[in-house]
Protein backbone atom coordinates (compact mmCIF):
# COMPACT_ATOMS: atom_id res chain seq x y z
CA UNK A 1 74.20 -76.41 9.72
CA UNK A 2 75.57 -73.35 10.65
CA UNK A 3 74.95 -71.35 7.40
CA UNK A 4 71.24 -72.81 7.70
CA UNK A 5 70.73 -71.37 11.08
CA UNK A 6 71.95 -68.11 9.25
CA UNK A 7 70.13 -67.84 6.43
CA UNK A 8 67.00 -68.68 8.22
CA UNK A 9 67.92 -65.68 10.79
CA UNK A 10 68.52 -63.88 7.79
CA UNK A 11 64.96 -64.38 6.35
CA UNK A 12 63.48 -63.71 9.51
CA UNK A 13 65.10 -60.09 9.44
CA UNK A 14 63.97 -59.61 5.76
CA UNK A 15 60.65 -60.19 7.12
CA UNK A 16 60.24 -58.47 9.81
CA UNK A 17 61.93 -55.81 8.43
CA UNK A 18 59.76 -55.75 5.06
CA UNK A 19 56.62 -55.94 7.94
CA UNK A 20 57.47 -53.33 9.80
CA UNK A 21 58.09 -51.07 6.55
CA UNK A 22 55.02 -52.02 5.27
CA UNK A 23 52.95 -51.38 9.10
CA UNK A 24 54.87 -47.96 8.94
CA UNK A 25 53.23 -47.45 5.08
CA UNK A 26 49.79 -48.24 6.11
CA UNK A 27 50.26 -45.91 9.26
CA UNK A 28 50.74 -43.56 6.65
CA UNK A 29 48.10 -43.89 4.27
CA UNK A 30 45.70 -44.33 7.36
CA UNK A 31 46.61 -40.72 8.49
CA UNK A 32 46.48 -39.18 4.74
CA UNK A 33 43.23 -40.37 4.29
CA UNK A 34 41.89 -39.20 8.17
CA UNK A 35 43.33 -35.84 7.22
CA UNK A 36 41.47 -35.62 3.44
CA UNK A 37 38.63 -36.72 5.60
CA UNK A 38 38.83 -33.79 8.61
CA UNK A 39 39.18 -31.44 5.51
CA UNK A 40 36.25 -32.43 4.07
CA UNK A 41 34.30 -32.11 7.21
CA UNK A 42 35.29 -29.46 8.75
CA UNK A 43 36.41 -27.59 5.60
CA UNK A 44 39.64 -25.33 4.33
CA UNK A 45 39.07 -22.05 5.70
CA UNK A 46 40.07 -20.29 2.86
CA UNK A 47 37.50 -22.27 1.03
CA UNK A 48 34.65 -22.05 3.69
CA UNK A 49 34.95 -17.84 3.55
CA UNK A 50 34.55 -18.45 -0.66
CA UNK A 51 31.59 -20.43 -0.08
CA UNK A 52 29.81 -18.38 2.44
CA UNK A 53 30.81 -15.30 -0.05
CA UNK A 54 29.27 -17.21 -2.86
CA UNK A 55 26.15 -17.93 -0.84
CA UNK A 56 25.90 -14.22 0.35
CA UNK A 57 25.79 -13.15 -3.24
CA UNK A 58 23.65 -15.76 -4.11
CA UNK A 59 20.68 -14.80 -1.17
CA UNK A 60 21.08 -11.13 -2.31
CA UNK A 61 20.65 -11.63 -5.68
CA UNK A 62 17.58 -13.97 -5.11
CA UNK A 63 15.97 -11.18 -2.58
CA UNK A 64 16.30 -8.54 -5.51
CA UNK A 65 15.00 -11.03 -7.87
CA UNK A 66 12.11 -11.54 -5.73
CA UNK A 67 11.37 -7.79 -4.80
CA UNK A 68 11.64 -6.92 -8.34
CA UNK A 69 9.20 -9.44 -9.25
CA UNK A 70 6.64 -8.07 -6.22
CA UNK A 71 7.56 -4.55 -7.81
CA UNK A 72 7.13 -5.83 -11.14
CA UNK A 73 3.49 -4.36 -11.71
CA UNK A 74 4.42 -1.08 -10.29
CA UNK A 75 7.10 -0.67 -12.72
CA UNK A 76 4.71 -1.52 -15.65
CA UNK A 77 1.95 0.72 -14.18
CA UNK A 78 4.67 3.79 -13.96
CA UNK A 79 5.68 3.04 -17.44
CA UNK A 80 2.02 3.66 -18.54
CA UNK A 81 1.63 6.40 -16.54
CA UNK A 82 4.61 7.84 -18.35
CA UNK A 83 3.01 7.43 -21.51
CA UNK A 84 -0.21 9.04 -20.76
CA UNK A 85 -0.19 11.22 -17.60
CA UNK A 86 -3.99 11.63 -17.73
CA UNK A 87 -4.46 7.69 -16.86
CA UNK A 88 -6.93 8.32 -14.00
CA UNK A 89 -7.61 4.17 -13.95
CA UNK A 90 -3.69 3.44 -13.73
CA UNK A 91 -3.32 6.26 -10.72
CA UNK A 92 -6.01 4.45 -9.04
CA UNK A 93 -4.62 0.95 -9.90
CA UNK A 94 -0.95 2.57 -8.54
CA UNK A 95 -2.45 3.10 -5.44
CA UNK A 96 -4.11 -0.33 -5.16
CA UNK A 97 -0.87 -2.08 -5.82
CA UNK A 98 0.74 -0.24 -3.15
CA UNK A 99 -2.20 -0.82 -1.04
CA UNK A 100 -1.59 -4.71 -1.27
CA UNK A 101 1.89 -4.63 -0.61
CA UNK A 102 1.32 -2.49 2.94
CA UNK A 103 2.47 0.21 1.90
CA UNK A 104 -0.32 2.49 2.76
CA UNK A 105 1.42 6.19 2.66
CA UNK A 106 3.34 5.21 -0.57
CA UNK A 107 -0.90 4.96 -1.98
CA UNK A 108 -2.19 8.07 -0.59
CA UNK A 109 1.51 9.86 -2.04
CA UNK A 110 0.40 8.32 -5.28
CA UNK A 111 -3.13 9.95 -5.21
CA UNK A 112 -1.88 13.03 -4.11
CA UNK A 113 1.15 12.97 -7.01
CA UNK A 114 -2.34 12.09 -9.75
CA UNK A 115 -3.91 15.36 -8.68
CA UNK A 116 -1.38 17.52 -9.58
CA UNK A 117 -0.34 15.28 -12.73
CA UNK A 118 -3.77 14.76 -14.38
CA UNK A 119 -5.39 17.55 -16.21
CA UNK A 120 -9.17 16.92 -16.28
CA UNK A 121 -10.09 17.96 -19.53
CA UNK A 122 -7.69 15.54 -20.90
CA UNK A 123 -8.45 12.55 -18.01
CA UNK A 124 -9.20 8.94 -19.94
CA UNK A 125 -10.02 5.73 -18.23
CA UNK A 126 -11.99 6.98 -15.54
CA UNK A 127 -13.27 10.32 -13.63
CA UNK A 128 -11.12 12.94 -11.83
CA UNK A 129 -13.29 12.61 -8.98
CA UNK A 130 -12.29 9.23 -8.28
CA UNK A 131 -8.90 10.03 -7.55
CA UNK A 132 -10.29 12.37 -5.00
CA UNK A 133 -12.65 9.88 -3.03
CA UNK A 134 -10.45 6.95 -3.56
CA UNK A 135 -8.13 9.00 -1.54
CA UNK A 136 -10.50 10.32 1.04
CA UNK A 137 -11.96 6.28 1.46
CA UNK A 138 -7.69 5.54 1.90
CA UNK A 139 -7.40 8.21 5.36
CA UNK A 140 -10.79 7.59 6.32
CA UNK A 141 -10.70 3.52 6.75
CA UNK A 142 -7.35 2.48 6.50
CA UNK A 143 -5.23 5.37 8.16
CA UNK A 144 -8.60 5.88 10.35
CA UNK A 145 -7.79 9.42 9.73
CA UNK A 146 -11.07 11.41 9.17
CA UNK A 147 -9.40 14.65 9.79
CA UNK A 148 -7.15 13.99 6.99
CA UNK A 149 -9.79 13.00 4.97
CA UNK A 150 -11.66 16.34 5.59
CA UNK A 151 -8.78 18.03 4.76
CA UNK A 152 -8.40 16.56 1.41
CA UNK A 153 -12.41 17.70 1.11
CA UNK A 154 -11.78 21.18 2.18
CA UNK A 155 -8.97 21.81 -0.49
CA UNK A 156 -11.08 20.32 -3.33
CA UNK A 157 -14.35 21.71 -2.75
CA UNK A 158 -13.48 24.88 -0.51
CA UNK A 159 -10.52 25.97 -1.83
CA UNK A 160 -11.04 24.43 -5.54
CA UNK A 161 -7.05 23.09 -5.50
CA UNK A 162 -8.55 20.94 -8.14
CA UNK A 163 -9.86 22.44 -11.78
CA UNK A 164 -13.29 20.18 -12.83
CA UNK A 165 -14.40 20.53 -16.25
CA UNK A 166 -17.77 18.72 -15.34
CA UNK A 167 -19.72 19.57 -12.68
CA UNK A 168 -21.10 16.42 -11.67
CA UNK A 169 -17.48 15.40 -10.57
CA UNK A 170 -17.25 18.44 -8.20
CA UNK A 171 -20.68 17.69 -6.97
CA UNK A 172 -19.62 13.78 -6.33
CA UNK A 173 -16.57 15.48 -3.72
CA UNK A 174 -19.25 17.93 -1.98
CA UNK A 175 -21.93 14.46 -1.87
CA UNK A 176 -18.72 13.15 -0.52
CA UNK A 177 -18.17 15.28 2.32
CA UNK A 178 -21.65 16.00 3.56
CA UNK A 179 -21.71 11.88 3.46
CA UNK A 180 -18.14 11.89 5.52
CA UNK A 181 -19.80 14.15 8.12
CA UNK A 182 -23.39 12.36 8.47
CA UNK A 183 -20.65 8.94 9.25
CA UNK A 184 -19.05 11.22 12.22
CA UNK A 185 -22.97 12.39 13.27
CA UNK A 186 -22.21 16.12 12.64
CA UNK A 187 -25.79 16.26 11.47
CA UNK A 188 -25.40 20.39 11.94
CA UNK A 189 -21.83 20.59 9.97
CA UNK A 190 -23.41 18.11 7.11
CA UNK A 191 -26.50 20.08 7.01
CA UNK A 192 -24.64 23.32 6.74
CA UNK A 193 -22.12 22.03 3.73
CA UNK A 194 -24.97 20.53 1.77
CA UNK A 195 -26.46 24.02 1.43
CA UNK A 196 -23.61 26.18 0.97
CA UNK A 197 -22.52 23.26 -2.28
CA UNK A 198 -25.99 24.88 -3.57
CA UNK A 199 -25.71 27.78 -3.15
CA UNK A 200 -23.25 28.31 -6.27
CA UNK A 201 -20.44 30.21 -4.22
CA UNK A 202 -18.11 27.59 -2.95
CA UNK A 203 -14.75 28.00 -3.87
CA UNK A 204 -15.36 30.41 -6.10
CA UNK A 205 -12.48 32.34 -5.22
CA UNK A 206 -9.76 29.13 -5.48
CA UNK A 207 -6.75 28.69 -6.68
CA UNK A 208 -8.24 28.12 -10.81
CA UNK A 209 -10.26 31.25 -9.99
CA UNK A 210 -12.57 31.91 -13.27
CA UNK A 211 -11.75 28.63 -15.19
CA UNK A 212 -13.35 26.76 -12.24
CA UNK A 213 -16.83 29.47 -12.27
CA UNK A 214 -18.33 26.83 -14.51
CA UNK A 215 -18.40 24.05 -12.85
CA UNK A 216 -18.96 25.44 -9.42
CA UNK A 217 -21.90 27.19 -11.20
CA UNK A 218 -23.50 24.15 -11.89
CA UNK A 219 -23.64 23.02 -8.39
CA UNK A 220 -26.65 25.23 -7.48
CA UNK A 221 -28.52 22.95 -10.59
CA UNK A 222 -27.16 19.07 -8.86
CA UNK A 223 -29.77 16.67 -8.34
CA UNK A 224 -27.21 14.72 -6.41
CA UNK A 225 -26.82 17.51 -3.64
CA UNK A 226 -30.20 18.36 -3.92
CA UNK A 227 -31.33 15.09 -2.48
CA UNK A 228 -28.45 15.43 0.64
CA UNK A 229 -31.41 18.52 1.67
């Protein structure tokens, strides 16, 4: 009876021995896996500063994919303008691109860059003159800057900055001016430049000196300033 009793105690330790080690295993595992789980959430910080690296790289190269693809028709558009120069319909589409984007001093810098780069005898896809009151129309309603459009006025058609081959583009910039004035209701100022464009000696003395003679010539013969009288 004895021995019984002891092998039953016996068997009782085993198992509460091989319970407890198995309690103290589960304890174990329970932690592991509340740990993987913490990690997961809250993240290794070594890992974290990769990720937000990766995702820093990953917004700046989508915000230069996505400017270069707004900037995408300017680049073409230079590209054409490097090939021909004399492009007066690109220079005015350069401007209008830049116009649409805001950028509204980057479109008058254009204009201003197409008068010194396009030679008018050798101008294709459009008029010199256009370049001229595309830029005047640019200060005068969206900078609201008539002085600055006068200004660009006064060095074309007083100061003949710019060398016409045809007269009828020269006499489209004087139309334009005497116009810009009547706007402003200097009905004395618009008078007085509609009669001096006929009178054949504007800007006679400019900056192309005799190469310009021609066209300022023909002013005196313009049906188009004419009819401002």
């Amino acid at each position: 009876d004895d021995e019984e009793d002891e092998d039953a105690d016996g068997a009782d330790g085993m198992d509460e021995g091989g319970s407890g080690k198995a309690k103290s295993k589960s304890k174990s595992e329970n932690t592991t896996d509340d740990d993987e789980d913490m990690d997961i959430l809250l993240g290794d910080n070594a890992a974290n500063e990769e990720s937000a690296g990766a995702s820093a790289d990953v917004e700046l190269a989508m915000a230069r994919a996505e400017h270069l693809t707004a900037r995408r028709p300017l680049l073409l558009n230079r590209v054409l303008l490097r090939q021909n120069p004399h492009n007066v319909g690109e220079w005015i589409k350069r401007s209008k691109l830049y116009m649409d984007l805001g950028e509204v001093d980057m479109a008058t810098s254009a204009l201003e860059e197409s008068l010194k780069s396009v030679i008018a005898r050798k101008s294709v896809n459009g008029s010199p003159s256009s370049l001229v009151l595309t830029l005047v129309d640019i200060h005068e309603k969206e900078r609201k800057d008539v002085d600055a459009s006068r200004r660009v006025l006064e060095r074309i058609c007083s100061k003949n900055e710019y060398d016409f081959q045809d007269t009828e583009d020269l006499a489209q910039c004087h139309a334009a001016w005497v116009e810009l004035e009547l706007r402003q209701e200097n009905w004395d100022m618009a008078l007085d430049l509609a009669r001096r464009s006929v009178s054949g000696k504007i800007g006679a003395s400019g900056a192309h000196g005799k190469r310009s003679s021609k066209a300022i010539k023909g002013l005196a013969k313009s049906l188009r300033l004419w009819n401002l009288l």
